[in-house]
Protein backbone atom coordinates (compact mmCIF):
# COMPACT_ATOMS: atom_id res chain seq x y z
CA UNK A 1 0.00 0.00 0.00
CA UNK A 2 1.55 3.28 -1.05
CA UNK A 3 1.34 6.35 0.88
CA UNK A 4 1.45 9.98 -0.62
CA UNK A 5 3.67 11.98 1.77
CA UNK A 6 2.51 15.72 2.07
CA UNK A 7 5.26 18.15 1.71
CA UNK A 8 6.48 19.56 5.01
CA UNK A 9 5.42 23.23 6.12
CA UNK A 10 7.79 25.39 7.54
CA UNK A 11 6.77 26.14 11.12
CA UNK A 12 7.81 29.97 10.94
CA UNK A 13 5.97 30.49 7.95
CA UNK A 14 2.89 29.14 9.80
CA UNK A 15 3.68 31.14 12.72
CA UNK A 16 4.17 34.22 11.01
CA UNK A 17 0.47 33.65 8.40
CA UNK A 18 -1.16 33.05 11.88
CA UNK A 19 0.73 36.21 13.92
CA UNK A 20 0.14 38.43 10.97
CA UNK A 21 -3.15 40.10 11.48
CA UNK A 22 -5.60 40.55 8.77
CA UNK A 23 -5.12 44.23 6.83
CA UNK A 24 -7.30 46.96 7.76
CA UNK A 25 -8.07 48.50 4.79
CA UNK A 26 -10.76 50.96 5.86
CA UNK A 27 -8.53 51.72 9.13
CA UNK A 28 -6.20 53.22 6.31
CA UNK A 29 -8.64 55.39 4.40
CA UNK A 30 -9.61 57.09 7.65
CA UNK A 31 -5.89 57.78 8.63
CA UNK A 32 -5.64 59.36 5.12
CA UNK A 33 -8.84 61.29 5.35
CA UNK A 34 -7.56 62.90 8.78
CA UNK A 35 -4.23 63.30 7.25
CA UNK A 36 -5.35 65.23 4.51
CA UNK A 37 -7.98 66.95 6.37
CA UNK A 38 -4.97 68.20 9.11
CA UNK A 39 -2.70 69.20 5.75
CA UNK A 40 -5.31 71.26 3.98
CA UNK A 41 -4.98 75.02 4.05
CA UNK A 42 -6.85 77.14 6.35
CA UNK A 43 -9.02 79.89 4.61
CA UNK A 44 -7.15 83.36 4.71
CA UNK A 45 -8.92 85.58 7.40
CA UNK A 46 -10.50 89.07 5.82
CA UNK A 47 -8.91 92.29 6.82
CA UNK A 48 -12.31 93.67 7.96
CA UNK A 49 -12.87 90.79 9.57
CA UNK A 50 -11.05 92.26 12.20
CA UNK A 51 -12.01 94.72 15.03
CA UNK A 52 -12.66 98.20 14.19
CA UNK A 53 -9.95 98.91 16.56
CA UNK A 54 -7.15 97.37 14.77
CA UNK A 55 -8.52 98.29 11.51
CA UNK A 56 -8.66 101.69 12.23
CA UNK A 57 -4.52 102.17 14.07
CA UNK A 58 -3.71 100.66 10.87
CA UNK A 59 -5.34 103.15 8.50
CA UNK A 60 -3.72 105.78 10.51
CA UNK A 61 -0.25 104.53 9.58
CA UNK A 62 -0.70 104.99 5.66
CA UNK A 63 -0.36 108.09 4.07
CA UNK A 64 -3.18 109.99 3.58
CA UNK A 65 -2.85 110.09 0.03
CA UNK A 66 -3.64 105.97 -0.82
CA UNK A 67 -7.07 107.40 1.56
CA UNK A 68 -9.19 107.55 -1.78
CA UNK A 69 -8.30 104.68 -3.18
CA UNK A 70 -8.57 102.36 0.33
CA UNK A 71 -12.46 104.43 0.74
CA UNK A 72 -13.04 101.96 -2.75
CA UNK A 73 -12.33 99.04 -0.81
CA UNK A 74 -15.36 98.07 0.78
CA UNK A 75 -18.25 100.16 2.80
CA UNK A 76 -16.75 99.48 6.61
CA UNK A 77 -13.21 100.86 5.30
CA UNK A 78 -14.95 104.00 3.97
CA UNK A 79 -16.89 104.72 7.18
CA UNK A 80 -13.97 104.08 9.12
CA UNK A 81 -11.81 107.08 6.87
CA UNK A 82 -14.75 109.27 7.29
CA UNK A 83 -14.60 108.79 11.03
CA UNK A 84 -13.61 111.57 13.52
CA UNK A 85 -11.53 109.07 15.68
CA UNK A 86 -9.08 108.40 12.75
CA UNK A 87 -7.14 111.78 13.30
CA UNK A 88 -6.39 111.42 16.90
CA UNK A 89 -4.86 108.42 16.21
CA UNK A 90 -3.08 109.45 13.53
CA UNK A 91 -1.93 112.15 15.97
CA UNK A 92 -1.28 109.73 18.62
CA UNK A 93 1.43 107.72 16.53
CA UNK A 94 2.73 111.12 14.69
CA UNK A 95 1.80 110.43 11.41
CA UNK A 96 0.29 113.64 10.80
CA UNK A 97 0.65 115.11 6.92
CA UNK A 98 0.27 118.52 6.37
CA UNK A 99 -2.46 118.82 3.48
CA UNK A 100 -2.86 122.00 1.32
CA UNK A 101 -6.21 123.86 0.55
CA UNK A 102 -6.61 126.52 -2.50
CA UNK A 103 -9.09 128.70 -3.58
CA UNK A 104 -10.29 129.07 -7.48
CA UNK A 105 -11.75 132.72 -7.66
CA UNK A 106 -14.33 132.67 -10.83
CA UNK A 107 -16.15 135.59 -11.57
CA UNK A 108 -19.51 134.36 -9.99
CA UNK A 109 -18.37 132.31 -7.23
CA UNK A 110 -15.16 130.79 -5.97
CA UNK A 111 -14.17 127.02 -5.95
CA UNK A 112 -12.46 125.25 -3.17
CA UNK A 113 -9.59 122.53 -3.78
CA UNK A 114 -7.65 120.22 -1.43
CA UNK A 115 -4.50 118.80 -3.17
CA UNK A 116 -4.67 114.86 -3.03
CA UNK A 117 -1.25 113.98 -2.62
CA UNK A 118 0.62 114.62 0.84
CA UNK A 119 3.27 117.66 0.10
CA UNK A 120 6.24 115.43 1.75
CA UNK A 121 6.59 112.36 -0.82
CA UNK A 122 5.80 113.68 -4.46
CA UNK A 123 8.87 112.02 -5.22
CA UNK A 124 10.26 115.00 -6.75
CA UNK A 125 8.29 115.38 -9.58
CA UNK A 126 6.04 118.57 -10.17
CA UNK A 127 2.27 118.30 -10.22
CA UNK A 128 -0.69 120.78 -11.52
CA UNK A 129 -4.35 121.28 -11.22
CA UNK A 130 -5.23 117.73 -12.02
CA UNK A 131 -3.79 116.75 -8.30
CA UNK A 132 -6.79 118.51 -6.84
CA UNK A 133 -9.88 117.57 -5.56
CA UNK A 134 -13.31 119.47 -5.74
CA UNK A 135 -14.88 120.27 -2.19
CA UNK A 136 -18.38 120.03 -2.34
CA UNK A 137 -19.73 123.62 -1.50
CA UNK A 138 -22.55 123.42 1.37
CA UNK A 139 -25.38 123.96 -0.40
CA UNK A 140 -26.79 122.97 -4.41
CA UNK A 141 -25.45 126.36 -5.09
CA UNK A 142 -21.96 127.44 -5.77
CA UNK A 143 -19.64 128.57 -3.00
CA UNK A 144 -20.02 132.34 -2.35
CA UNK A 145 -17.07 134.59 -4.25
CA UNK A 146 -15.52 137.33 -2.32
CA UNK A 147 -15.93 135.75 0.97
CA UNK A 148 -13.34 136.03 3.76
CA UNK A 149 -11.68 132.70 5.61
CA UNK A 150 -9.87 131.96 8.35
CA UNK A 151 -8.37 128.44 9.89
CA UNK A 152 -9.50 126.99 13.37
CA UNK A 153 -8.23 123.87 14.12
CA UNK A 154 -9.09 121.36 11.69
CA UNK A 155 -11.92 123.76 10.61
CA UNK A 156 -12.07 126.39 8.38
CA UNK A 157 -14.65 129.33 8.42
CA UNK A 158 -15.78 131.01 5.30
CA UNK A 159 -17.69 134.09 6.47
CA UNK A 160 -19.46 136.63 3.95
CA UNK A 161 -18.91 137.05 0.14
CA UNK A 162 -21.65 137.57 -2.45
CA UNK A 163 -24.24 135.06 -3.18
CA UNK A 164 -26.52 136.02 -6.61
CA UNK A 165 -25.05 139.39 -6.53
CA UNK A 166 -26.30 139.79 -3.08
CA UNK A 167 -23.79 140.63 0.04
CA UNK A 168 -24.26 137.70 2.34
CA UNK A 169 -23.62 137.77 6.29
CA UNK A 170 -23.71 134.12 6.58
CA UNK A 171 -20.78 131.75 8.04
CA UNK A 172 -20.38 128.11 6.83
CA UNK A 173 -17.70 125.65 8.19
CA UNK A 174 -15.78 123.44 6.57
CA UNK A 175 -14.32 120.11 8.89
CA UNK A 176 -10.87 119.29 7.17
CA UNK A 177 -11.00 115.51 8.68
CA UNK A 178 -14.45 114.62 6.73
CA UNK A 179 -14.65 117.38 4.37
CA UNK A 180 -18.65 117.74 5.92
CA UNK A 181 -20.07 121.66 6.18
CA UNK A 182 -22.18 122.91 8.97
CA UNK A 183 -23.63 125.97 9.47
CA UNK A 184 -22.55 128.92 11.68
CA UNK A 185 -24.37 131.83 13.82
CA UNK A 186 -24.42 134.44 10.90
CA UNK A 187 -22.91 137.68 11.13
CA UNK A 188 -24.88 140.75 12.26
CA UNK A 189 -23.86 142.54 9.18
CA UNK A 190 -24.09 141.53 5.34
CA UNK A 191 -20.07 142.02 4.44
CA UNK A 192 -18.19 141.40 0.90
CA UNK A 193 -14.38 141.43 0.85
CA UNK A 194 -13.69 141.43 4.44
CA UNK A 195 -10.60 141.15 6.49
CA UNK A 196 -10.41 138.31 8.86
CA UNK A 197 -8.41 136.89 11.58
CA UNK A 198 -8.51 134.24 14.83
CA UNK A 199 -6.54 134.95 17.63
CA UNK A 200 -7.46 134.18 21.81
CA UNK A 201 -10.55 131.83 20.93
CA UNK A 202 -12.18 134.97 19.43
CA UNK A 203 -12.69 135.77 15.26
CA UNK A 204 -12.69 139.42 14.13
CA UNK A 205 -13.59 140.73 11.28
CA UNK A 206 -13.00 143.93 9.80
CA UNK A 207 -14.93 146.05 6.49
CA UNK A 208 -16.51 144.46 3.59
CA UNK A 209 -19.32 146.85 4.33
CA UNK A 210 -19.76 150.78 3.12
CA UNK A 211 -19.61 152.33 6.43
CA UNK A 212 -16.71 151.36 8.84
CA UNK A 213 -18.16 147.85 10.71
CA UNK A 214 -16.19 145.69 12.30
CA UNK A 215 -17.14 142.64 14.84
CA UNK A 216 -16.18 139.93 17.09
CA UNK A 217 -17.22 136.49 16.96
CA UNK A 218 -16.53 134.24 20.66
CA UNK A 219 -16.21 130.20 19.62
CA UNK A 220 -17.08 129.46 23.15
CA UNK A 221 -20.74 131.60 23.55
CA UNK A 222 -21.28 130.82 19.89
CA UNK A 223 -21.80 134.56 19.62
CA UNK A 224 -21.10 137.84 17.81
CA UNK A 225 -20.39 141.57 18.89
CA UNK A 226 -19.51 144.28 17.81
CA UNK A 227 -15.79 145.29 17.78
CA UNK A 228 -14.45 148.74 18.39
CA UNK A 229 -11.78 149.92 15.16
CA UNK A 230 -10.60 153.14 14.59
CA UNK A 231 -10.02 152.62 10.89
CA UNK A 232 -11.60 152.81 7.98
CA UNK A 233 -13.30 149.61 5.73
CA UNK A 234 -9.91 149.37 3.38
CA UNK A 235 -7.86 148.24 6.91
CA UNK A 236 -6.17 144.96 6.19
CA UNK A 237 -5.76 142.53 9.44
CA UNK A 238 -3.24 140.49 9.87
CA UNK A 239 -1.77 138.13 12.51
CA UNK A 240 1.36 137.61 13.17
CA UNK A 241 3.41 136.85 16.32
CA UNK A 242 0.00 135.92 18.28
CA UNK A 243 -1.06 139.72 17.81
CA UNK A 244 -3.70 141.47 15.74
CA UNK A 245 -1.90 144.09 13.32
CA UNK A 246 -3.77 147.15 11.06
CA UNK A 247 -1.30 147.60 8.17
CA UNK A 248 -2.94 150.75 7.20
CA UNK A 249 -2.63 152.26 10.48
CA UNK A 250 0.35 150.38 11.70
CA UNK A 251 -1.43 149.32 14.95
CA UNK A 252 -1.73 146.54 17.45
CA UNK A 253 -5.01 145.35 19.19
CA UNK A 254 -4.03 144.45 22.43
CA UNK A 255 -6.85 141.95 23.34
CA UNK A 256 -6.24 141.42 27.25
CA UNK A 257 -6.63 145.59 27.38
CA UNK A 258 -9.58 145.95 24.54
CA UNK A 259 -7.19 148.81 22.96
CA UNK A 260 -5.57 149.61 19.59
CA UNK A 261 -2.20 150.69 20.32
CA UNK A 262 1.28 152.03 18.04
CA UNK A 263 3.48 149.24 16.64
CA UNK A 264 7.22 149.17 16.04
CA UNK A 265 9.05 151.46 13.99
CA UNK A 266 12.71 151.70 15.32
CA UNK A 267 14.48 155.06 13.46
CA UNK A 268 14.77 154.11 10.02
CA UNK A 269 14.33 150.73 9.94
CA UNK A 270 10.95 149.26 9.47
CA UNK A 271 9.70 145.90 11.25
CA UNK A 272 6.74 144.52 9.64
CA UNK A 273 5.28 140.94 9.63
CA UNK A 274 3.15 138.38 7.63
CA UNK A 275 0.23 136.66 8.54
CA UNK A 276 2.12 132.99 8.55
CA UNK A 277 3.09 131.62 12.32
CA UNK A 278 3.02 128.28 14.47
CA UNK A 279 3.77 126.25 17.21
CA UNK A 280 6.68 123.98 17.17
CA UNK A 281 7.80 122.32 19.44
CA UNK A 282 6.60 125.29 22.35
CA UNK A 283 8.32 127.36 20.41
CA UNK A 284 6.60 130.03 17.90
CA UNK A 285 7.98 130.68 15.20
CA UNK A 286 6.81 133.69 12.21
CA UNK A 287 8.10 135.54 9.56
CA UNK A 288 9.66 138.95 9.85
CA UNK A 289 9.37 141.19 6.26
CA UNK A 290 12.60 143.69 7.23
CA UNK A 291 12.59 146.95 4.91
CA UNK A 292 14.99 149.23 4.59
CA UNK A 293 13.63 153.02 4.02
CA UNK A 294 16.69 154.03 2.52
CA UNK A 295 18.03 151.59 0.32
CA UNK A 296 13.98 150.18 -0.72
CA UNK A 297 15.36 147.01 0.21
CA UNK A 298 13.65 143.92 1.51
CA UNK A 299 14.59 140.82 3.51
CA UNK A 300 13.12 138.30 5.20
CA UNK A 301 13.67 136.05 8.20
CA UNK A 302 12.28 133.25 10.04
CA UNK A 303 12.38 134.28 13.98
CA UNK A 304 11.18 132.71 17.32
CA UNK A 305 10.32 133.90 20.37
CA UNK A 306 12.29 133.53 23.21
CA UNK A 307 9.80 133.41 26.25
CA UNK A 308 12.11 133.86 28.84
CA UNK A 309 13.65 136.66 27.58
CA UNK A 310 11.10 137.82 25.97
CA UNK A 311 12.07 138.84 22.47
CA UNK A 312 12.65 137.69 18.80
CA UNK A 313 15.21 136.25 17.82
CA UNK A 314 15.84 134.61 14.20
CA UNK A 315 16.53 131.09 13.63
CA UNK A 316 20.27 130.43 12.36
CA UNK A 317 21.19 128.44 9.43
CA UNK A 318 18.02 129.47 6.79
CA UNK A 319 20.86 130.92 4.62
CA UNK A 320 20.01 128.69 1.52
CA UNK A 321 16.51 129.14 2.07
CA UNK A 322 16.59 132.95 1.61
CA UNK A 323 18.72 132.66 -1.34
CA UNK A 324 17.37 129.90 -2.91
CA UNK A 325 13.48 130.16 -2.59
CA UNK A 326 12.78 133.37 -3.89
CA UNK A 327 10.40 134.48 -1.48
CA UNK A 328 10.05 138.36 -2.23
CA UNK A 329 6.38 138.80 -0.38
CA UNK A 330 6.10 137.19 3.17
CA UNK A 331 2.27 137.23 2.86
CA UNK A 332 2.28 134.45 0.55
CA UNK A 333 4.12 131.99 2.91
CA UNK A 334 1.97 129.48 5.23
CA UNK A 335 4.00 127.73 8.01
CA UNK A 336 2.69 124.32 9.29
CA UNK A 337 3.61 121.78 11.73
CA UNK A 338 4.05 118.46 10.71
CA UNK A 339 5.25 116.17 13.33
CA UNK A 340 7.74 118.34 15.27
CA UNK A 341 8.88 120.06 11.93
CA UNK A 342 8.33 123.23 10.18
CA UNK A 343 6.88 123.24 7.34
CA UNK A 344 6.98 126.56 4.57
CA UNK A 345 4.63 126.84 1.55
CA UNK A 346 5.28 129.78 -0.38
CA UNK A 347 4.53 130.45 -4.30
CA UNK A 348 5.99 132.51 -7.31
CA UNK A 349 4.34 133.62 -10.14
CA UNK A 350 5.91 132.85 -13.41
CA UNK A 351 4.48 132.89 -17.14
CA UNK A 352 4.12 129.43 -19.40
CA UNK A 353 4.40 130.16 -22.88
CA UNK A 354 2.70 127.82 -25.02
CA UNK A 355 3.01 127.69 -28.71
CA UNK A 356 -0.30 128.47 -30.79
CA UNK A 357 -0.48 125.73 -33.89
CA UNK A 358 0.01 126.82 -36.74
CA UNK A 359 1.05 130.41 -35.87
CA UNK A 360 4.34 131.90 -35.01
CA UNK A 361 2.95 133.48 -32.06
CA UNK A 362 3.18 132.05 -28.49
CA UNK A 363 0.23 132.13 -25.91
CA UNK A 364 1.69 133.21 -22.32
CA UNK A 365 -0.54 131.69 -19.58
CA UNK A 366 0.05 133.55 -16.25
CA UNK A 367 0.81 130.54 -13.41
CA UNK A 368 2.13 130.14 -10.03
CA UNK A 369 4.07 127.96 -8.93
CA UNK A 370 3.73 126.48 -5.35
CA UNK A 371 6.99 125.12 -3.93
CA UNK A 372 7.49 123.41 -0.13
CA UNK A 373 10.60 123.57 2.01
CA UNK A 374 10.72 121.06 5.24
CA UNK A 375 12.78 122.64 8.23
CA UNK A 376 14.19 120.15 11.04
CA UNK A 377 14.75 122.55 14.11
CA UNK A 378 17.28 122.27 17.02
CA UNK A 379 17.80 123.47 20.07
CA UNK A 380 21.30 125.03 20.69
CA UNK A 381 23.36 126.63 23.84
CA UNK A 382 25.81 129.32 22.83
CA UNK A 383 27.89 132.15 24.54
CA UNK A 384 24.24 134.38 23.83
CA UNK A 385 22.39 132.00 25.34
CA UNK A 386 19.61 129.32 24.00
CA UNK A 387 19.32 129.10 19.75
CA UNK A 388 17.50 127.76 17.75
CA UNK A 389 19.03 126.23 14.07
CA UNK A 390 17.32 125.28 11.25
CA UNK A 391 17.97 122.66 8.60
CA UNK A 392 16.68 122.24 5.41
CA UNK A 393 15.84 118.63 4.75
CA UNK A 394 13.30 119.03 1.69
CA UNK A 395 13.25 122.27 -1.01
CA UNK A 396 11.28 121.54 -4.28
CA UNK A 397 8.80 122.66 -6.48
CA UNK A 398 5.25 121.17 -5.53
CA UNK A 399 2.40 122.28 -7.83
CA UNK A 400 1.76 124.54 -11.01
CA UNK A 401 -2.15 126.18 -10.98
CA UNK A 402 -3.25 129.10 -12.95
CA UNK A 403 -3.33 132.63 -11.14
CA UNK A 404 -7.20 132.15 -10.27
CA UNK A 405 -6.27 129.81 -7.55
CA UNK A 406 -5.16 131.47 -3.78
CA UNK A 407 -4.08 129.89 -0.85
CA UNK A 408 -6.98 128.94 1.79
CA UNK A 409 -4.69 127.42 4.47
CA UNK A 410 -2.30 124.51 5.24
CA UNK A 411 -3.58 121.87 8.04
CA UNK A 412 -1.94 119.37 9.31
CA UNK A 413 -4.05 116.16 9.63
């Protein structure tokens, strides 16, 4: 009888099929579906997602000039730039831009302009009329012509002018920060062409009537007065040095006192000043217009005041300044702050000659020419005592406009 012998099995090979435990195949999927779900990427969070807080410290860092474009963005980011809290925090991290505001005199009415590019970084190359932006006037109407304005704060009052050929005794207010109007207690008299000036939390006025009128206006009681002035309607105000001048008369209100009193005239040598002055770092600083009888020359100088001691003194260094800006009329400068520096606007007129086609002739166009010069100022000890030194840090030409267009004021913001 024949037996079949069966092959022998290896023993680890039957240890190892029994040991080996089955495969887990849907074990596997489920570590590669949590695998892949812990590897996917996250969805990017939204900038206005984020708290208004945050959002709005951040919008106070940029330049004020990418402002229109970021308003495009969405609806929150344009409420947030039309905000009132967004300047204080711009001032609270000193990123404060000084921004520049003209005036378009027409023959009906005037237009008002704010230039939409800050006046620090124009990266050198110069701009013209298309760099402005229209201010909506208050009303459906046109913005009154011959009106008079003067800068409060981030405000600006426009008080008077004619309106439909009418003299107009209203006062309209223009907020910088939202470029919103509001209405004013009106004057008690109808005035075209007036003087103007702000000085001790109090507004006077001056002409712009036919009979000599002159009144006060007090920000705090929201009222107006009348103000006592010698002079006749053609006096011109202006403010320099924290004082109210006549030019006509050569006077100085003295507003602690209520009384007009002489200015300075020192022999031959004449001491007159323009209407441009500010704080900088507790320190003011204006502009003194020096004019010398006998020789009908004029200079100019940038001076502070020395509280202590109480005088004038000018600020060393300026030297390429007077030479090089050109400055023959100190009425035309504006002086600003901007974040612990000075900053001077100034313009001079020059002519543009533009060829006609097809003629030999040329067309001269009468422009100005607005230029900017930033200041850094230091304090210095010497054998006189404390000075003050200037530096030039930025001089350039800033903006071409036709000779309609005035200054209205510089604010920093």
């Amino acid at each position: 009888m024949l037996y079949s012998r069966r092959p022998k099995r290896n023993l680890t090979t039957v240890v190892a099929k029994v040991e080996q435990p089955p495969p887990q195949k849907k074990k596997k999927k489920k570590r590669e579906r949590r695998r892949n779900a812990t590897t996917s990427p996250l969805p990017h969070p939204s900038f206005s997602s984020l708290p208004d807080e945050i959002i709005l410290n951040c919008l106070a860092r940029i330049s004020k000039s990418h402002y229109r474009s970021l308003s495009l963005v969405c609806k929150s980011i344009r409420s947030l730039l039309s905000s009132p809290e967004l300047y204080p925090a711009r001032s609270h991290v000193q990123k404060t831009e000084p921004c520049l505001y003209l005036c378009q005199h027409l023959p009906t009415h005037d237009r008002w302009y704010v230039l939409n590019q800050t006046l620090i970084t124009n990266g050198g190359s110069i701009m013209d009329e298309s760099n402005l932006s229209p201010i909506t006037p208050p009303t459906s109407c046109s913005a009154p012509s011959m009106s008079t304005t003067v800068t409060v704060g981030f405000e600006i009052y426009q008080m008077g002018g004619t309106i439909n050929d009418e003299p107009s005794s209203s006062v309209r207010v223009l907020d910088c920060r939202t470029h919103t109007w509001r209405d004013a207690p009106s004057m008690t008299v109808a005035r075209t062409s007036a003087e103007s000036a702000f000085i001790d939390g109090e507004i006077y006025v001056i002409g712009g009537t036919e009979e000599p009128s002159s009144e006060v206006f007090d920000l705090k009681t929201q009222t107006w007065k009348p103000f006592s002035c010698p002079f006749d309607v053609s006096a011109k105000l202006s403010l320099a040095r924290g004082k109210l001048y006549v030019k006509n008369g050569h006077y100085v209100y003295n507003t602690k006192q209520g009384r007009w009193e002489p200015s300075l005239e020192v022999g031959n040598l004449r001491l007159e000043t323009s209407a441009a002055w500010c704080i900088v770092g507790n320190v003011k600083i204006s502009v003194y217009f020096v004019k010398f009888l006998w020789t009908k020359a004029t200079r100019y100088t940038f001076r502070w005041y020395d509280s202590d001691r109480r005088i004038w003194l000018e600020v060393a260094g300026l030297e390429d300044l007077y030479f090089k800006g050109g400055i023959c009329n100190p009425s035309i400068i504006r002086l600003a702050n901007h974040s612990g520096k000075l900053i001077v606007i100034w313009y001079k007129p020059r002519n543009l000659k533009i060829p006609v086609a097809g003629k030999k002739r040329e067309y001269v166009c009468k422009t100005k020419m607005f230029w900017c010069a930033v200041i850094r100022l230091d304090k210095r000890f010497g054998s006189s005592g404390l000075q003050i030194w200037g530096e030039v840090e930025h001089l350039d030409a800033l903006l071409t406009v036709p000779n309609s267009y005035q200054f209205l004021s510089c604010i920093t913001l």
